[in-house]
PDB file of N, CA and C in Angstrom:
ATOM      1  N   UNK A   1      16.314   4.904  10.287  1.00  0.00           N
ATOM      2  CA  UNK A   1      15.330   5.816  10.846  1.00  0.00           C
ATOM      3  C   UNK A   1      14.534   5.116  11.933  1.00  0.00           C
ATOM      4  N   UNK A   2      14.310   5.959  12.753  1.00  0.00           N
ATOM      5  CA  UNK A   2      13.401   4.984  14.013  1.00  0.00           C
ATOM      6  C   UNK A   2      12.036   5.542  14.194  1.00  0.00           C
ATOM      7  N   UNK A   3      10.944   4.896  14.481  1.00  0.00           N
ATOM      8  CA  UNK A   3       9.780   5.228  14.328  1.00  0.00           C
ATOM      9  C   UNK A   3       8.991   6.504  15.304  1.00  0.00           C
ATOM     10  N   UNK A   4       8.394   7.493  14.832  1.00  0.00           N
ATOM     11  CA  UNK A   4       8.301   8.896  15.266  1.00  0.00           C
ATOM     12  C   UNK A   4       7.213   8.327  16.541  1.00  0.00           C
ATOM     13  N   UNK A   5       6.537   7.372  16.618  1.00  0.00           N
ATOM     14  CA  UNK A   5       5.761   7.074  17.475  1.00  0.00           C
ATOM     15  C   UNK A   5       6.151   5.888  18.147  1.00  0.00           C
ATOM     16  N   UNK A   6       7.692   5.705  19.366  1.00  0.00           N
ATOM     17  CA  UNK A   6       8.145   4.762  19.902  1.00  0.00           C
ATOM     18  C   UNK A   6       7.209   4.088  20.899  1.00  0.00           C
ATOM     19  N   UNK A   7       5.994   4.755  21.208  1.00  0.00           N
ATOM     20  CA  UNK A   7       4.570   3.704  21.753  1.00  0.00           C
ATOM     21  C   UNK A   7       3.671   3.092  20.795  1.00  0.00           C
ATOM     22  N   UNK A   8       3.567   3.154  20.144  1.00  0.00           N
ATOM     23  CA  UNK A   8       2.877   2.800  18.840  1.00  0.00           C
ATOM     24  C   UNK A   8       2.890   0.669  19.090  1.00  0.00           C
ATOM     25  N   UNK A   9       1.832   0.299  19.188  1.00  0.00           N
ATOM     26  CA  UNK A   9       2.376  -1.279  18.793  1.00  0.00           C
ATOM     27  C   UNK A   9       1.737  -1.724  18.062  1.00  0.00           C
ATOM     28  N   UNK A  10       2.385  -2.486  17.334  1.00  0.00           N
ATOM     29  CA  UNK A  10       1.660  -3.153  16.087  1.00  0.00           C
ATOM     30  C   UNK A  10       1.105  -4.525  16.122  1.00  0.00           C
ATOM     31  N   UNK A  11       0.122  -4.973  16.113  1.00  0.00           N
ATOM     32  CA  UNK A  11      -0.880  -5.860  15.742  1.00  0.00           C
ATOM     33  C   UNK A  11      -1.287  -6.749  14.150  1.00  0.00           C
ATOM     34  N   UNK A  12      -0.698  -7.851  14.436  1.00  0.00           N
ATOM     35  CA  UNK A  12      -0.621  -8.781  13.519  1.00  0.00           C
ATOM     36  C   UNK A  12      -1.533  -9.415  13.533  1.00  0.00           C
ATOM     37  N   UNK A  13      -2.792  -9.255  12.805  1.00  0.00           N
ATOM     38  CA  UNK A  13      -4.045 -10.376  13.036  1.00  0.00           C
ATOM     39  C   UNK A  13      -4.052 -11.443  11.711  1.00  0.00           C
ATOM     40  N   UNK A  14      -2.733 -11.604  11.083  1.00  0.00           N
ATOM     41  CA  UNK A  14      -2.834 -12.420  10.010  1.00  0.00           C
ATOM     42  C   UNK A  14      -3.011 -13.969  10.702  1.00  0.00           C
ATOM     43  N   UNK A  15      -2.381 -14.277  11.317  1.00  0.00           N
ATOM     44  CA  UNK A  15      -2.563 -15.679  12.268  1.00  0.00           C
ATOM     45  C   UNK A  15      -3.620 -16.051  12.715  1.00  0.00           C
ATOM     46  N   UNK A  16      -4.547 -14.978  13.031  1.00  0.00           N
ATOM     47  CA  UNK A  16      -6.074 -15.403  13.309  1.00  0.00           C
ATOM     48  C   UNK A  16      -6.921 -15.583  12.467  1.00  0.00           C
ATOM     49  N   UNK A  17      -8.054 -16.878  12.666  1.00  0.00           N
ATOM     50  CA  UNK A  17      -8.884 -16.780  11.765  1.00  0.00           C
ATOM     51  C   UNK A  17      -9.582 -15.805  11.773  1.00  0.00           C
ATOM     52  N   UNK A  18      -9.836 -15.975  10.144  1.00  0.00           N
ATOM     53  CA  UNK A  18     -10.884 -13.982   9.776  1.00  0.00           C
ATOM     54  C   UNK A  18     -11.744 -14.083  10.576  1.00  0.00           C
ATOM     55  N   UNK A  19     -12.512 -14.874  11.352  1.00  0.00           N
ATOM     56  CA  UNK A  19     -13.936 -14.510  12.046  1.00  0.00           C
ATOM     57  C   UNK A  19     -13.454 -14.186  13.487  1.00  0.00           C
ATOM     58  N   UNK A  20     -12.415 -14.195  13.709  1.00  0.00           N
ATOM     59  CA  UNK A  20     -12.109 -13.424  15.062  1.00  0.00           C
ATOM     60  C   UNK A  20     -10.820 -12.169  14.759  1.00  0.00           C
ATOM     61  N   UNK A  21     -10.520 -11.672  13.809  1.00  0.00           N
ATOM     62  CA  UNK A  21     -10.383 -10.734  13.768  1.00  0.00           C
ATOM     63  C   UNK A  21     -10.988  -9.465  13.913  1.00  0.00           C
ATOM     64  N   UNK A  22     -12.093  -9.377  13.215  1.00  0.00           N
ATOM     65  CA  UNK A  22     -12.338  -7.834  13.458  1.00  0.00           C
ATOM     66  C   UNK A  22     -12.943  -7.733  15.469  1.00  0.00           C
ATOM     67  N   UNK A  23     -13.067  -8.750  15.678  1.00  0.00           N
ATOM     68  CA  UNK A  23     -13.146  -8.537  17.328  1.00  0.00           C
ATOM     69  C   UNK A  23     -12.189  -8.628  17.886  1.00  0.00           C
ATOM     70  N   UNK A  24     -11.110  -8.964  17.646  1.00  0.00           N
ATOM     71  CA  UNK A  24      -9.930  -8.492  18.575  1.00  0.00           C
ATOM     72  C   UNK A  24      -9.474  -7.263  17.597  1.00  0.00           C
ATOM     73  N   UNK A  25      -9.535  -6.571  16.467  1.00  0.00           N
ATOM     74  CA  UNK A  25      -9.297  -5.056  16.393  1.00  0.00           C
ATOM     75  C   UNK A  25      -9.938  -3.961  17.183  1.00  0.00           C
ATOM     76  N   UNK A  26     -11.553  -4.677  17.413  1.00  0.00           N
ATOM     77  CA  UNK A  26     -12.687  -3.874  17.741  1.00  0.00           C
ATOM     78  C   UNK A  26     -12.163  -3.986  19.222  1.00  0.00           C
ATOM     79  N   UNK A  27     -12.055  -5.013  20.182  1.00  0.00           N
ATOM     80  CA  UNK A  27     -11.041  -4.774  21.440  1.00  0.00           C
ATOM     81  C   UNK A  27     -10.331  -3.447  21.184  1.00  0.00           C
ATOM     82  N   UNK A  28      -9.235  -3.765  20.784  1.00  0.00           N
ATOM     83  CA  UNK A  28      -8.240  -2.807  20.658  1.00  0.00           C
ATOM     84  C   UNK A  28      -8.326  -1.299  20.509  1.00  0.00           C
ATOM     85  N   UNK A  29      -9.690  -1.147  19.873  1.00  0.00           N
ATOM     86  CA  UNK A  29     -10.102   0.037  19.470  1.00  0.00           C
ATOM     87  C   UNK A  29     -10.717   0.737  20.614  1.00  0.00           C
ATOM     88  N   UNK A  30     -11.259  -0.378  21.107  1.00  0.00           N
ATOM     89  CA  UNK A  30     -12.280   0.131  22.661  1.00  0.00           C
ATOM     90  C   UNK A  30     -10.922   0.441  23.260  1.00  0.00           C
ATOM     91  N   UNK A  31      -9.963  -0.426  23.961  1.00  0.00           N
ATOM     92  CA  UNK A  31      -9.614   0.105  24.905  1.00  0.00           C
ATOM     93  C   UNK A  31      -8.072   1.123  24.841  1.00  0.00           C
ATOM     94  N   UNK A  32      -8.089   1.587  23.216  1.00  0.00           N
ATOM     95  CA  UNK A  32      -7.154   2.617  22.622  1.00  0.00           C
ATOM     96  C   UNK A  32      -7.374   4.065  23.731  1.00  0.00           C
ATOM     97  N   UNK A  33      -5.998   4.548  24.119  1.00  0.00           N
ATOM     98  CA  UNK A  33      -6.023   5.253  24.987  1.00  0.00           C
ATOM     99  C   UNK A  33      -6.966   6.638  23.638  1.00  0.00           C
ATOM    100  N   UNK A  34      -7.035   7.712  24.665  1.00  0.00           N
ATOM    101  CA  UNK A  34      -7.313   9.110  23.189  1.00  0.00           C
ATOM    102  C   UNK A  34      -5.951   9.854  23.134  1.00  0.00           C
ATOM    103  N   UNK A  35      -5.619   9.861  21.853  1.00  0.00           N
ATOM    104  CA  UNK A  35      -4.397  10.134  21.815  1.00  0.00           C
ATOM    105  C   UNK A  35      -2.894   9.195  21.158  1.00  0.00           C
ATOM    106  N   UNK A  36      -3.488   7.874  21.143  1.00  0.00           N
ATOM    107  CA  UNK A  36      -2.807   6.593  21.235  1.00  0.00           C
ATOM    108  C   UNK A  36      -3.310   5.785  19.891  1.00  0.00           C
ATOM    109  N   UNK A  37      -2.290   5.165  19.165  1.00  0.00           N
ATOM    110  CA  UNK A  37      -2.797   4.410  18.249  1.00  0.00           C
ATOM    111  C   UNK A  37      -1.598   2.727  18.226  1.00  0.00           C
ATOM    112  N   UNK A  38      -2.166   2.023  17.117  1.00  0.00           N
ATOM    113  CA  UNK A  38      -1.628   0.847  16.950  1.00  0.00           C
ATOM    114  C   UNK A  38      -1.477   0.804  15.192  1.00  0.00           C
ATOM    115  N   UNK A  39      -0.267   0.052  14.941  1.00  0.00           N
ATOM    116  CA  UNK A  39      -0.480  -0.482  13.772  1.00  0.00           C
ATOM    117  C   UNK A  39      -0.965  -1.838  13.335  1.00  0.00           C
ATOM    118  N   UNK A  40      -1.819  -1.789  12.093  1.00  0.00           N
ATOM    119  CA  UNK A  40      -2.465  -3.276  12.137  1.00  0.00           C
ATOM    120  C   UNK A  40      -1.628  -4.026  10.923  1.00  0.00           C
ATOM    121  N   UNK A  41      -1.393  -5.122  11.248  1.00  0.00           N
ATOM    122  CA  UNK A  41      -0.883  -5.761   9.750  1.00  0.00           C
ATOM    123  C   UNK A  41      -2.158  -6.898   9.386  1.00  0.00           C
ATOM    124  N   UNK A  42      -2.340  -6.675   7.614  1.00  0.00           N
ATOM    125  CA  UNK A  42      -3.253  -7.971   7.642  1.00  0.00           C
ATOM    126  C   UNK A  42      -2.407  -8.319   6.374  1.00  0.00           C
ATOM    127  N   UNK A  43      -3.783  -9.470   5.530  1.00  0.00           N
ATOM    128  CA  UNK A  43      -3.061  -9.933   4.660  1.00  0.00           C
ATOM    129  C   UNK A  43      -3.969  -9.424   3.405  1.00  0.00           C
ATOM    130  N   UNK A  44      -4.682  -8.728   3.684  1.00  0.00           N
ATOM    131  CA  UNK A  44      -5.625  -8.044   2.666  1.00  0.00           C
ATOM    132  C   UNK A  44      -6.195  -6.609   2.969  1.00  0.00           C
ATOM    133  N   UNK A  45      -6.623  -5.880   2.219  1.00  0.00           N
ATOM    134  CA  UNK A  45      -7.077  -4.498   2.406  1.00  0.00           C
ATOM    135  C   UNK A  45      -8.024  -4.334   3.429  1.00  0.00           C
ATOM    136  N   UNK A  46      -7.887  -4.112   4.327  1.00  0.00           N
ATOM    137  CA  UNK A  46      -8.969  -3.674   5.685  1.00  0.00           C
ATOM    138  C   UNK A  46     -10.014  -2.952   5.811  1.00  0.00           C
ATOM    139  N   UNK A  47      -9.899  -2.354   4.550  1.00  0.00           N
ATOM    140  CA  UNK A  47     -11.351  -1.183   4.019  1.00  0.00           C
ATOM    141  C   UNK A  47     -12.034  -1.409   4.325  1.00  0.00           C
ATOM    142  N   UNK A  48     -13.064  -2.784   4.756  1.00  0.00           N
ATOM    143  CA  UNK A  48     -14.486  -2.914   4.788  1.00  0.00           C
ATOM    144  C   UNK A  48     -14.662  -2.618   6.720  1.00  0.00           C
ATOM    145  N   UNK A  49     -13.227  -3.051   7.406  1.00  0.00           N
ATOM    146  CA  UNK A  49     -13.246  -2.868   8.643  1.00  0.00           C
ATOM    147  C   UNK A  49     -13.189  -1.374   8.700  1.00  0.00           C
ATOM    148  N   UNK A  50     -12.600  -0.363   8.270  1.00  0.00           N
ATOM    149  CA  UNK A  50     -12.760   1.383   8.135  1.00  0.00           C
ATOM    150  C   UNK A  50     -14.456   1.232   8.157  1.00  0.00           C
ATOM    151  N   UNK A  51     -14.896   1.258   7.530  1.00  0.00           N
ATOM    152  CA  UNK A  51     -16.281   1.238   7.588  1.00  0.00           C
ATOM    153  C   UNK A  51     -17.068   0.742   8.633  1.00  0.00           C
ATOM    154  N   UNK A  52     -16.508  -0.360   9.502  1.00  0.00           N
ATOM    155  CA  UNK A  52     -17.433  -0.853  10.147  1.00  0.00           C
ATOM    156  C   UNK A  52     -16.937   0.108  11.450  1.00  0.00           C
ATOM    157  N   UNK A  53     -15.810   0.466  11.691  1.00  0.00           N
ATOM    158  CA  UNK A  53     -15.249   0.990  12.515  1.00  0.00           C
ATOM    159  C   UNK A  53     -15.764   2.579  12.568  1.00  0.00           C
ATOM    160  N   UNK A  54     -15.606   2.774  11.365  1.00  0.00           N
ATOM    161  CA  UNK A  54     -16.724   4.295  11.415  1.00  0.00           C
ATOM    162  C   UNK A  54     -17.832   4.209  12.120  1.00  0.00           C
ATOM    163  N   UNK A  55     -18.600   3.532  11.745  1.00  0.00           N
ATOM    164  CA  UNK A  55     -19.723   2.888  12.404  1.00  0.00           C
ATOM    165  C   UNK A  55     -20.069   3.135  13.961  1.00  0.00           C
ATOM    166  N   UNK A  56     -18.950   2.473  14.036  1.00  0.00           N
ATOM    167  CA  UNK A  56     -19.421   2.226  15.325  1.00  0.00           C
ATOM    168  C   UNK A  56     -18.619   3.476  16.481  1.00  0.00           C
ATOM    169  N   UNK A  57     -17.317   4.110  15.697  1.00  0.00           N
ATOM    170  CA  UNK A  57     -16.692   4.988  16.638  1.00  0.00           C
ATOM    171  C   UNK A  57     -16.679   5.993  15.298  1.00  0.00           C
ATOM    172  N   UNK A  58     -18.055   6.434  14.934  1.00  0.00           N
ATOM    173  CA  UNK A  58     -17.804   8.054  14.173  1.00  0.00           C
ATOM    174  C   UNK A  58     -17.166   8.863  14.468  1.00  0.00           C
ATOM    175  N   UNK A  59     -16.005   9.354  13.420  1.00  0.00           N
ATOM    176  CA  UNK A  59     -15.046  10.133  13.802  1.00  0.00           C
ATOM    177  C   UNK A  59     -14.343  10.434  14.908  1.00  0.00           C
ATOM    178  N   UNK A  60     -13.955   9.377  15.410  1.00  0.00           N
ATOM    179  CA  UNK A  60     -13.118   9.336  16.796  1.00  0.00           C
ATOM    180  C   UNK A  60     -12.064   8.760  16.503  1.00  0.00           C
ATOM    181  N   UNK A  61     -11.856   8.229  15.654  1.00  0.00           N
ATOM    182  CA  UNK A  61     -10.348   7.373  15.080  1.00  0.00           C
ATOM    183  C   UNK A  61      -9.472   7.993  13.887  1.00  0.00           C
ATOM    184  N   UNK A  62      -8.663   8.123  13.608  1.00  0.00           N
ATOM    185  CA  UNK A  62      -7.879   7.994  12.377  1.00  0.00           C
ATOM    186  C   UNK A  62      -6.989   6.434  11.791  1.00  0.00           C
ATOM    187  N   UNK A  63      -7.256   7.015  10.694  1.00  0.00           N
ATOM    188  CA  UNK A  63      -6.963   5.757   9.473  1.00  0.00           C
ATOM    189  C   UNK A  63      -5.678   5.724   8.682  1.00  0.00           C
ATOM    190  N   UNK A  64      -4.577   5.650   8.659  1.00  0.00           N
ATOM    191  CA  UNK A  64      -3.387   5.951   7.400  1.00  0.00           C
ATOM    192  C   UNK A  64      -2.890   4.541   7.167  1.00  0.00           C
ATOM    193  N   UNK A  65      -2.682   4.741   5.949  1.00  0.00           N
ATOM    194  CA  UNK A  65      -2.305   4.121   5.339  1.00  0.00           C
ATOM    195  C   UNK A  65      -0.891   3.544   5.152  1.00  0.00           C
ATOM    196  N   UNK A  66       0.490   2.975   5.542  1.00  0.00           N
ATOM    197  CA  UNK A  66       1.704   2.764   5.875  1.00  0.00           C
ATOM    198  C   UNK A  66       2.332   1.947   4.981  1.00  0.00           C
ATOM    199  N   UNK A  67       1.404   0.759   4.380  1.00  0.00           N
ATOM    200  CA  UNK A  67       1.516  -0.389   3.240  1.00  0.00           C
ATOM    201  C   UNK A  67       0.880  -0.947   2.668  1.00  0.00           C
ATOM    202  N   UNK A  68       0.523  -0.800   1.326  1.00  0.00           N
ATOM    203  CA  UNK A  68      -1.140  -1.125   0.480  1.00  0.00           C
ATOM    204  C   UNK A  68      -0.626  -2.367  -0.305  1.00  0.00           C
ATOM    205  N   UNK A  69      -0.576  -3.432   0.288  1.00  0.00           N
ATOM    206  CA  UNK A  69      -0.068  -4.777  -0.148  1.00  0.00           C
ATOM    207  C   UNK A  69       1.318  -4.972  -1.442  1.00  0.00           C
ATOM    208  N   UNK A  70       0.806  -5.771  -2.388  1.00  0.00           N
ATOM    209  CA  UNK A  70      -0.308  -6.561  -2.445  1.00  0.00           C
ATOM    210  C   UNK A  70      -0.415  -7.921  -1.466  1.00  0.00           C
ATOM    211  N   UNK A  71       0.836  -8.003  -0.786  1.00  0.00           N
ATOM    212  CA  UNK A  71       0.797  -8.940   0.620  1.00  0.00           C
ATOM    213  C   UNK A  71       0.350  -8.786   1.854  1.00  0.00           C
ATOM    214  N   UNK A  72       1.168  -7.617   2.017  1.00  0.00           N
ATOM    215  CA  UNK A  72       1.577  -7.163   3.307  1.00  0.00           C
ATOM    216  C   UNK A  72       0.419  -6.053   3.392  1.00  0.00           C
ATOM    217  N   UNK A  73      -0.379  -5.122   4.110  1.00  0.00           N
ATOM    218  CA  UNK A  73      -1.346  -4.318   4.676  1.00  0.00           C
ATOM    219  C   UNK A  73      -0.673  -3.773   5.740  1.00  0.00           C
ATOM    220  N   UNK A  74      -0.578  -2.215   5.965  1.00  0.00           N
ATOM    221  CA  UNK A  74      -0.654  -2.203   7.074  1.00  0.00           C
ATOM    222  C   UNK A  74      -1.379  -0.862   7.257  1.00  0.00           C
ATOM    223  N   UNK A  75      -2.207  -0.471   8.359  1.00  0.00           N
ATOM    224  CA  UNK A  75      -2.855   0.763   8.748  1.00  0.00           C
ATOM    225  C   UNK A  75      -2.633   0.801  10.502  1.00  0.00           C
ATOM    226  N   UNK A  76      -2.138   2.493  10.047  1.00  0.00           N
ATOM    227  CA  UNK A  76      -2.149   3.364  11.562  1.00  0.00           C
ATOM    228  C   UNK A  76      -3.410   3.368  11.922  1.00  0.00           C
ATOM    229  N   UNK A  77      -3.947   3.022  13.385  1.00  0.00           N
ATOM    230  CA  UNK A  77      -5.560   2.584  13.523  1.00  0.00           C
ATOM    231  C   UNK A  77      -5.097   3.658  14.945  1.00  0.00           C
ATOM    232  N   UNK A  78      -5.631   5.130  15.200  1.00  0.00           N
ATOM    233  CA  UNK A  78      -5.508   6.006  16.099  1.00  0.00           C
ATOM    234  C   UNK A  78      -6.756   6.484  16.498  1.00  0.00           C
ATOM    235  N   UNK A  79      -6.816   6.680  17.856  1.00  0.00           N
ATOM    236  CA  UNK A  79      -7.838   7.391  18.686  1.00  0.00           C
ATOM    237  C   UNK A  79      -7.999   8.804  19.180  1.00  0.00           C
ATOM    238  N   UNK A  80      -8.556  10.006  18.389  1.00  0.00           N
ATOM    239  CA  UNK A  80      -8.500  11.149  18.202  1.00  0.00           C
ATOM    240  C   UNK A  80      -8.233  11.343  20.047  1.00  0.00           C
ATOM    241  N   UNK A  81      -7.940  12.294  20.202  1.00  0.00           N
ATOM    242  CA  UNK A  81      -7.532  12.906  21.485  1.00  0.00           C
ATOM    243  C   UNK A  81      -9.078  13.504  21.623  1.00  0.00           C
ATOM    244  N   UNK A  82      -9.729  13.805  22.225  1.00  0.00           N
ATOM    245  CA  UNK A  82     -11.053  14.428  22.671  1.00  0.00           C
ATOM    246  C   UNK A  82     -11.329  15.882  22.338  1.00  0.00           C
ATOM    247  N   UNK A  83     -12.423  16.284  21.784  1.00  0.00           N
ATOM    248  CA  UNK A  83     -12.542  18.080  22.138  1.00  0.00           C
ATOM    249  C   UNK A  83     -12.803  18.196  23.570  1.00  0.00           C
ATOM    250  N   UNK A  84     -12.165  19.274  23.691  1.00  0.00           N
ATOM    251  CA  UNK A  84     -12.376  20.082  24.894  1.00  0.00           C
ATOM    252  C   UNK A  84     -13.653  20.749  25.228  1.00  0.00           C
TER     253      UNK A  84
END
């Protein structure tokens, strides 16, 4: 099967140390087209970043869920398309 979203790129922040991760997601998030998302891989549940990410972009993103460890993480991290 091949992936329904062939722009989609995925983002591996396991290699980085944790204190520069959520700023290069938070990058990513800023300059997410509307309409456009990324997948994130970590090495732990990202939940507390959903939250901070709410935060700061209320309801402008979507969140799914793709792989809930217990290694591997991964979340669809998408940028709502705009109201009209």
């Amino acid at each position: 099967m091949s992936n329904s979203n062939e722009n989609a790129s995925i983002v591996d922040v396991r290699a980085l140390p944790p204190a520069q991760r959520h700023a290069k997601i938070f990058q990513l998030v800023d300059e997410l087209e509307s309409g456009r998302s990324f997948t994130l891989v970590n090495d732990h549940d990202p939940k507390p970043l959903y939250y901070q990410l709410e935060a700061e972009y209320p309801r402008q993103f979507s969140w799914t869920y793709l792989e809930r460890g217990p290694d591997v993480w991964q979340v669809e991290i998408g940028k709502l398309a705009e109201a009209a």
